[in-house]
PDB file of N, CA and C in Angstrom:
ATOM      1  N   UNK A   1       1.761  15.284 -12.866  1.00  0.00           N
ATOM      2  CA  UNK A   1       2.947  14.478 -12.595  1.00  0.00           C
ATOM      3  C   UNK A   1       3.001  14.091 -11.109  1.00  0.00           C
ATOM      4  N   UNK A   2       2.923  15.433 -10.296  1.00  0.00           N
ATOM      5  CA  UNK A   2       2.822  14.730  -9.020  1.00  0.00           C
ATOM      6  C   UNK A   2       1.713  13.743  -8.983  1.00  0.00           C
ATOM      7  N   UNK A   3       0.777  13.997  -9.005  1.00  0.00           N
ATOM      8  CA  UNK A   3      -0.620  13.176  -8.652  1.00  0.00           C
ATOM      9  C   UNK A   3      -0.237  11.820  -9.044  1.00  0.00           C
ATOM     10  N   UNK A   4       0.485  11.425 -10.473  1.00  0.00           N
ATOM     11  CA  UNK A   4       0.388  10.369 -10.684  1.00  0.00           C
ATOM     12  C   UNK A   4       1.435   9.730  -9.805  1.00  0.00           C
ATOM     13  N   UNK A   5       2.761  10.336  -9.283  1.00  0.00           N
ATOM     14  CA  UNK A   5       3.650   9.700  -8.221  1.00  0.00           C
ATOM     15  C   UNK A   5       3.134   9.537  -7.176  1.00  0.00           C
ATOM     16  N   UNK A   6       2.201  10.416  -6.783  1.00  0.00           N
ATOM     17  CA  UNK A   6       1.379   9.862  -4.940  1.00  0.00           C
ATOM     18  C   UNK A   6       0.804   8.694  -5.392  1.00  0.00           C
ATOM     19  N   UNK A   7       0.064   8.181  -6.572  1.00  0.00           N
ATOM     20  CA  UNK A   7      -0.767   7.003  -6.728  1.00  0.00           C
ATOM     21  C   UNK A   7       0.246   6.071  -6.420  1.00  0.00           C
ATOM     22  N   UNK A   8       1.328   6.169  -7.256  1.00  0.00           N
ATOM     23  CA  UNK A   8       2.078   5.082  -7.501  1.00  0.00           C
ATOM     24  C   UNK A   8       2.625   4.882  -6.190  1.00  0.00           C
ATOM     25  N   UNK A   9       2.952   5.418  -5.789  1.00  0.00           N
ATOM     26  CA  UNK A   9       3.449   5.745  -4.045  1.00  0.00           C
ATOM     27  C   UNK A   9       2.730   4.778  -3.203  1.00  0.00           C
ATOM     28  N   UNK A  10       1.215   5.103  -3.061  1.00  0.00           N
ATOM     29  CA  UNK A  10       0.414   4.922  -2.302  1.00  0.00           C
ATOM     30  C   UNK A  10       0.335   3.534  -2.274  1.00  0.00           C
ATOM     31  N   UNK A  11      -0.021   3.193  -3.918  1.00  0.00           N
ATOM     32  CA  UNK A  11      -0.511   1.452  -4.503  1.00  0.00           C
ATOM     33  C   UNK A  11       0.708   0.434  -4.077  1.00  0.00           C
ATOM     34  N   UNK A  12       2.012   1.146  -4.524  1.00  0.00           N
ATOM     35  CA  UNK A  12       3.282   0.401  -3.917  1.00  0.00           C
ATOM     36  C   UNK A  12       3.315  -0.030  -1.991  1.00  0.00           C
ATOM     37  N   UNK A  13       2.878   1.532  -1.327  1.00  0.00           N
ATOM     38  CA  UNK A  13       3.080   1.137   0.145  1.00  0.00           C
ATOM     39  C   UNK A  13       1.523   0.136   0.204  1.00  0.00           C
ATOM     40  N   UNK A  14       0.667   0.276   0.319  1.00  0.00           N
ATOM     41  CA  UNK A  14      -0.442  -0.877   0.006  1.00  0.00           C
ATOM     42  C   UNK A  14      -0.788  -2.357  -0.412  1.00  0.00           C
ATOM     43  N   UNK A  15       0.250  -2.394  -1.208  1.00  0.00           N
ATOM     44  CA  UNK A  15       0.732  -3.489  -1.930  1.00  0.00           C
ATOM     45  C   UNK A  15       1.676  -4.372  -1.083  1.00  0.00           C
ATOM     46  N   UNK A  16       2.600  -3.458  -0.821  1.00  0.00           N
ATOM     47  CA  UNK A  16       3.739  -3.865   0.505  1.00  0.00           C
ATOM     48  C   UNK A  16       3.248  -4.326   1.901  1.00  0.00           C
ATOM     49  N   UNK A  17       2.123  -3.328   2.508  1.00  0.00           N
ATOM     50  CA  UNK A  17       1.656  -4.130   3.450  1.00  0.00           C
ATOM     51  C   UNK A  17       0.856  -5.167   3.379  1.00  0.00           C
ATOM     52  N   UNK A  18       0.503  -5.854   2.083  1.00  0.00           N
ATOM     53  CA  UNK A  18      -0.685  -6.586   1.976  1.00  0.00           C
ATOM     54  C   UNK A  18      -2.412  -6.533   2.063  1.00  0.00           C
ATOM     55  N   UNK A  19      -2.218  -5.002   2.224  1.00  0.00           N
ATOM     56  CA  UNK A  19      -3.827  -4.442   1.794  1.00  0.00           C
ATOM     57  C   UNK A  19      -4.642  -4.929   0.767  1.00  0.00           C
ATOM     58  N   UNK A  20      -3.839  -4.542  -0.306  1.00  0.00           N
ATOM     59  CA  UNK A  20      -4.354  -4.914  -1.902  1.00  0.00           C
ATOM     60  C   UNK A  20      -3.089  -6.015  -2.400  1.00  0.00           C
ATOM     61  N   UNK A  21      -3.918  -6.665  -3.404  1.00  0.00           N
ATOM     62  CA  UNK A  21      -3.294  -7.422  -4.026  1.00  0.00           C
ATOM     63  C   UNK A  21      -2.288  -6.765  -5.286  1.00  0.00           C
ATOM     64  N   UNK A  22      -1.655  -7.465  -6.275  1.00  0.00           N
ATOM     65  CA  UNK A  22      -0.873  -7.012  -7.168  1.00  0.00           C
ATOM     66  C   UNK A  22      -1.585  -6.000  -8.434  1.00  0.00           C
ATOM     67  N   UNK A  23      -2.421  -6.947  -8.588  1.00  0.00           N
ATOM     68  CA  UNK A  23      -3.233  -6.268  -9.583  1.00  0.00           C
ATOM     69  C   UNK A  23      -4.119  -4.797  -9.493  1.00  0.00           C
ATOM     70  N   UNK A  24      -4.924  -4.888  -7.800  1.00  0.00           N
ATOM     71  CA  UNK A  24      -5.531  -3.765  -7.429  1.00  0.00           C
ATOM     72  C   UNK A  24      -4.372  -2.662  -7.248  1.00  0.00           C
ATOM     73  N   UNK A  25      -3.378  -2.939  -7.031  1.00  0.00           N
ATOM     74  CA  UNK A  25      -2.470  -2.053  -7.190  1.00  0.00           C
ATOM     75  C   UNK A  25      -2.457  -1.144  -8.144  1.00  0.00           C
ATOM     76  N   UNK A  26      -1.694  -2.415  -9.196  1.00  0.00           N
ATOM     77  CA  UNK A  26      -1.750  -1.434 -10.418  1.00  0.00           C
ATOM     78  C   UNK A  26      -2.438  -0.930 -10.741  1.00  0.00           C
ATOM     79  N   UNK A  27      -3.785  -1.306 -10.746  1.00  0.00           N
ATOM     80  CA  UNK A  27      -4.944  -0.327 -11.257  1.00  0.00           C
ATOM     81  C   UNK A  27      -4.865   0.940 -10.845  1.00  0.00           C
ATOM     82  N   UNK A  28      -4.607   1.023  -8.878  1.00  0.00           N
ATOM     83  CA  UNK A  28      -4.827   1.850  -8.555  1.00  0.00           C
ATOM     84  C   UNK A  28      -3.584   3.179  -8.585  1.00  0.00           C
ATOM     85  N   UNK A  29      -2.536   2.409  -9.304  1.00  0.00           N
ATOM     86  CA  UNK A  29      -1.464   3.632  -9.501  1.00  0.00           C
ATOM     87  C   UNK A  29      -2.023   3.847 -11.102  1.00  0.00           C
ATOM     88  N   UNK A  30      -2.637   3.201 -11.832  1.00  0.00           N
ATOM     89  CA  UNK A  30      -3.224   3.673 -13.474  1.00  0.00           C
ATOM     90  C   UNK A  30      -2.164   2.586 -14.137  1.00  0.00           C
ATOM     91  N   UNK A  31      -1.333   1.775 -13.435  1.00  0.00           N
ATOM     92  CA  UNK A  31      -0.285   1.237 -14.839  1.00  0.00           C
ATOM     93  C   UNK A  31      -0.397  -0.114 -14.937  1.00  0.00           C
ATOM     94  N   UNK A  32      -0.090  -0.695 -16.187  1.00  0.00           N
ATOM     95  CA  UNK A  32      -0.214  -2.504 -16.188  1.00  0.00           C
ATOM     96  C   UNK A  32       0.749  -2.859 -15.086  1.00  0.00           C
ATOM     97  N   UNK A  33       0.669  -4.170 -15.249  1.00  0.00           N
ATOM     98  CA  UNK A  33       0.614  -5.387 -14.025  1.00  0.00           C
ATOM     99  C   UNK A  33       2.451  -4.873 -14.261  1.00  0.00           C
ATOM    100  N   UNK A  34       3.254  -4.637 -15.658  1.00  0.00           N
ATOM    101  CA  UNK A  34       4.594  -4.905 -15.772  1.00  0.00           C
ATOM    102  C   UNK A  34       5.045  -3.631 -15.157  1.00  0.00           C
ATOM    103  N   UNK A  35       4.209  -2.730 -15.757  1.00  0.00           N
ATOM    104  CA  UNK A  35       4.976  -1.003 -15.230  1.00  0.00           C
ATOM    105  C   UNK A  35       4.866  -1.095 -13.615  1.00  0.00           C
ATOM    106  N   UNK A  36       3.867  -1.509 -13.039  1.00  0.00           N
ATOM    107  CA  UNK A  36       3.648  -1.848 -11.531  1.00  0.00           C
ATOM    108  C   UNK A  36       4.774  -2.701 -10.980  1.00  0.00           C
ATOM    109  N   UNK A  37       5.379  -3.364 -11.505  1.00  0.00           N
ATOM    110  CA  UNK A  37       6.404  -4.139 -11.026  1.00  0.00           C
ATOM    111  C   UNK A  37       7.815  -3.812 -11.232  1.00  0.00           C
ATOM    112  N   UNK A  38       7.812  -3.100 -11.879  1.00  0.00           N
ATOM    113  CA  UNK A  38       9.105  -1.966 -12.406  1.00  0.00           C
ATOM    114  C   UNK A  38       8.904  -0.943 -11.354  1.00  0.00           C
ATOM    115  N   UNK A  39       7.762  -0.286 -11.208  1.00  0.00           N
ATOM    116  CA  UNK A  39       7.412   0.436  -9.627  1.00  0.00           C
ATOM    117  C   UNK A  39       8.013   0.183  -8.346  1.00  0.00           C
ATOM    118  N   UNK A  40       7.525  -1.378  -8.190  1.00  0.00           N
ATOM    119  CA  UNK A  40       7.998  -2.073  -6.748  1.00  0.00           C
ATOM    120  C   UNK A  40       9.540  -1.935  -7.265  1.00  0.00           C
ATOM    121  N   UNK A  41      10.469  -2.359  -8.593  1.00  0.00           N
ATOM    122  CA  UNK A  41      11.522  -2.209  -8.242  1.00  0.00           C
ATOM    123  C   UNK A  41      12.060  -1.257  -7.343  1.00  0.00           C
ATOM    124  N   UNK A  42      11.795  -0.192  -8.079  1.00  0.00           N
ATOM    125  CA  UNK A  42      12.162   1.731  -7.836  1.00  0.00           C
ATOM    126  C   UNK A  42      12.329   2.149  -6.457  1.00  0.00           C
ATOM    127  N   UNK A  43      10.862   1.417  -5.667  1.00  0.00           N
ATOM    128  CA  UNK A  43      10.667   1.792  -4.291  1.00  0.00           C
ATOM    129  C   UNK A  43      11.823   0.785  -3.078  1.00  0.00           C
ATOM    130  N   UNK A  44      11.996  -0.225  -4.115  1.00  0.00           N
ATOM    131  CA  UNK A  44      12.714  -0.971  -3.150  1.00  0.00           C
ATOM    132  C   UNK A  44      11.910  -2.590  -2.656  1.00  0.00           C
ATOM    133  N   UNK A  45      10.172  -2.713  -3.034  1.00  0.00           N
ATOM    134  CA  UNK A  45       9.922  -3.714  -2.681  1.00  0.00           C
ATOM    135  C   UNK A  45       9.434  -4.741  -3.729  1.00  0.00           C
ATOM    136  N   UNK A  46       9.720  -6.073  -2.949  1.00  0.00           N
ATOM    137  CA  UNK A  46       9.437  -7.258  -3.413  1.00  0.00           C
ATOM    138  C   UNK A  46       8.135  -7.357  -4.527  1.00  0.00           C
ATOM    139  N   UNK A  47       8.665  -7.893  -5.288  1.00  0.00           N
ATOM    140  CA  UNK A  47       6.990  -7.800  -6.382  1.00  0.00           C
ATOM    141  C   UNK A  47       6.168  -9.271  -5.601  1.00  0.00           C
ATOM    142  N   UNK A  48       6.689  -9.859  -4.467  1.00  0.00           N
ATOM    143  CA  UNK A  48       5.723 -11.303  -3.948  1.00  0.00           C
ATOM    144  C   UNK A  48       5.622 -11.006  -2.963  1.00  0.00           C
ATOM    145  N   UNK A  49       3.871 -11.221  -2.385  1.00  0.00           N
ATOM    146  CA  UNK A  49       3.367 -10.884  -1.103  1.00  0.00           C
ATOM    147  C   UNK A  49       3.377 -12.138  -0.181  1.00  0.00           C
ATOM    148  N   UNK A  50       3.752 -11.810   1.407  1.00  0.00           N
ATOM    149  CA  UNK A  50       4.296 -12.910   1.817  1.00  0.00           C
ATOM    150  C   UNK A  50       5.407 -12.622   2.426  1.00  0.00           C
ATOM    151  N   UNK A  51       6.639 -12.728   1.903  1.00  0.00           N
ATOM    152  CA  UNK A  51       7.919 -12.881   2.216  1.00  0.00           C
ATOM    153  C   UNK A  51       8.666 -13.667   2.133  1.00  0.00           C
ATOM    154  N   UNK A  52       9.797 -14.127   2.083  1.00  0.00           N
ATOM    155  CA  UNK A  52      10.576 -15.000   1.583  1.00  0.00           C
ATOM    156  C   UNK A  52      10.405 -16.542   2.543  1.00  0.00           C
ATOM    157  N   UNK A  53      10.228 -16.286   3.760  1.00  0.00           N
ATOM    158  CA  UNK A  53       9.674 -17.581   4.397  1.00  0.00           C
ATOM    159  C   UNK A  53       8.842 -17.739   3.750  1.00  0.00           C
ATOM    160  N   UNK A  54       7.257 -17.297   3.590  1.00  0.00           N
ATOM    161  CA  UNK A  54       6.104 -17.476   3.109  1.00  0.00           C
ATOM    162  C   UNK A  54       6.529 -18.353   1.872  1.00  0.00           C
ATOM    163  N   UNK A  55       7.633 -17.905   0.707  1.00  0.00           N
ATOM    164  CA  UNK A  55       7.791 -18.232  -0.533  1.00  0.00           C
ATOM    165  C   UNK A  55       8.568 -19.534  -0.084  1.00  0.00           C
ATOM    166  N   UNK A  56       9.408 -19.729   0.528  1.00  0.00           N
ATOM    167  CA  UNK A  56       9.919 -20.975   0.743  1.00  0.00           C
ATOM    168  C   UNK A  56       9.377 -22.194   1.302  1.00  0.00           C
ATOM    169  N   UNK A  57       8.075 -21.834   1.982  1.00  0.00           N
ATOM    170  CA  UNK A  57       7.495 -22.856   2.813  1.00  0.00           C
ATOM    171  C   UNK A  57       6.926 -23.735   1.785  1.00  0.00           C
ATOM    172  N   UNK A  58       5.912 -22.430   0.378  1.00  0.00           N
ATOM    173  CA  UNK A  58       5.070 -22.813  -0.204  1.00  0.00           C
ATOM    174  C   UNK A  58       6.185 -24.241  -1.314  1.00  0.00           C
ATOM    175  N   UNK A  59       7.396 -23.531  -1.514  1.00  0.00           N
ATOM    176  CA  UNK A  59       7.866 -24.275  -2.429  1.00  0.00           C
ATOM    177  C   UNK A  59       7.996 -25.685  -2.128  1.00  0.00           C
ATOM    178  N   UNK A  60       8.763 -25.608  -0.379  1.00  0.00           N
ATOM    179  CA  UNK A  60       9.042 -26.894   0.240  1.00  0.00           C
ATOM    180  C   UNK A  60       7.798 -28.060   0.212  1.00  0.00           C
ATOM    181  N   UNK A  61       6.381 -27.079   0.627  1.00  0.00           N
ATOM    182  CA  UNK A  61       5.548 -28.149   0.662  1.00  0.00           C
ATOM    183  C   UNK A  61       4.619 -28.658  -1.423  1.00  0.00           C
ATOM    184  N   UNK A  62       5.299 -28.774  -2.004  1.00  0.00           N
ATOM    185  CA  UNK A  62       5.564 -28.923  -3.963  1.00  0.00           C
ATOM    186  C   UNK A  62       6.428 -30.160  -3.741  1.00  0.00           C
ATOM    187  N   UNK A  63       7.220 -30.129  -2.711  1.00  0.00           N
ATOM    188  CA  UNK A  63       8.359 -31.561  -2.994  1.00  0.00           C
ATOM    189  C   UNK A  63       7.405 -32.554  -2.097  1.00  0.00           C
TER     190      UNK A  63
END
């Protein structure tokens, strides 16, 4: 039980800094792409890498 919370731990702070992507994440906590994102809820972070500028720029430059 612990072991599997340090993964998830780890893949979440990793994920957050932009180390790994979404997917290497999950792998690397053991859970699909959805349980991984139910994860980022828990911890507190964003399931989109980037940041909310990042996400707004991309949208602005679509119009």
């Amino acid at each position: 039980m612990f072991g599997r919370e340090l993964r998830v731990a780890a893949a979440v702070r990793w994920y957050g800094s932009g180390s790994v992507s979404q997917g290497r994440a999950a792998e690397i906590a053991a859970l699909s792409r959805a349980e991984f994102i139910a994860a980022l809820a828990r911890f507190g972070v964003m399931p989109f890498q980037g940041g909310l500028a990042l996400i707004l720029n991309k949208s602005l430059q679509i119009w």
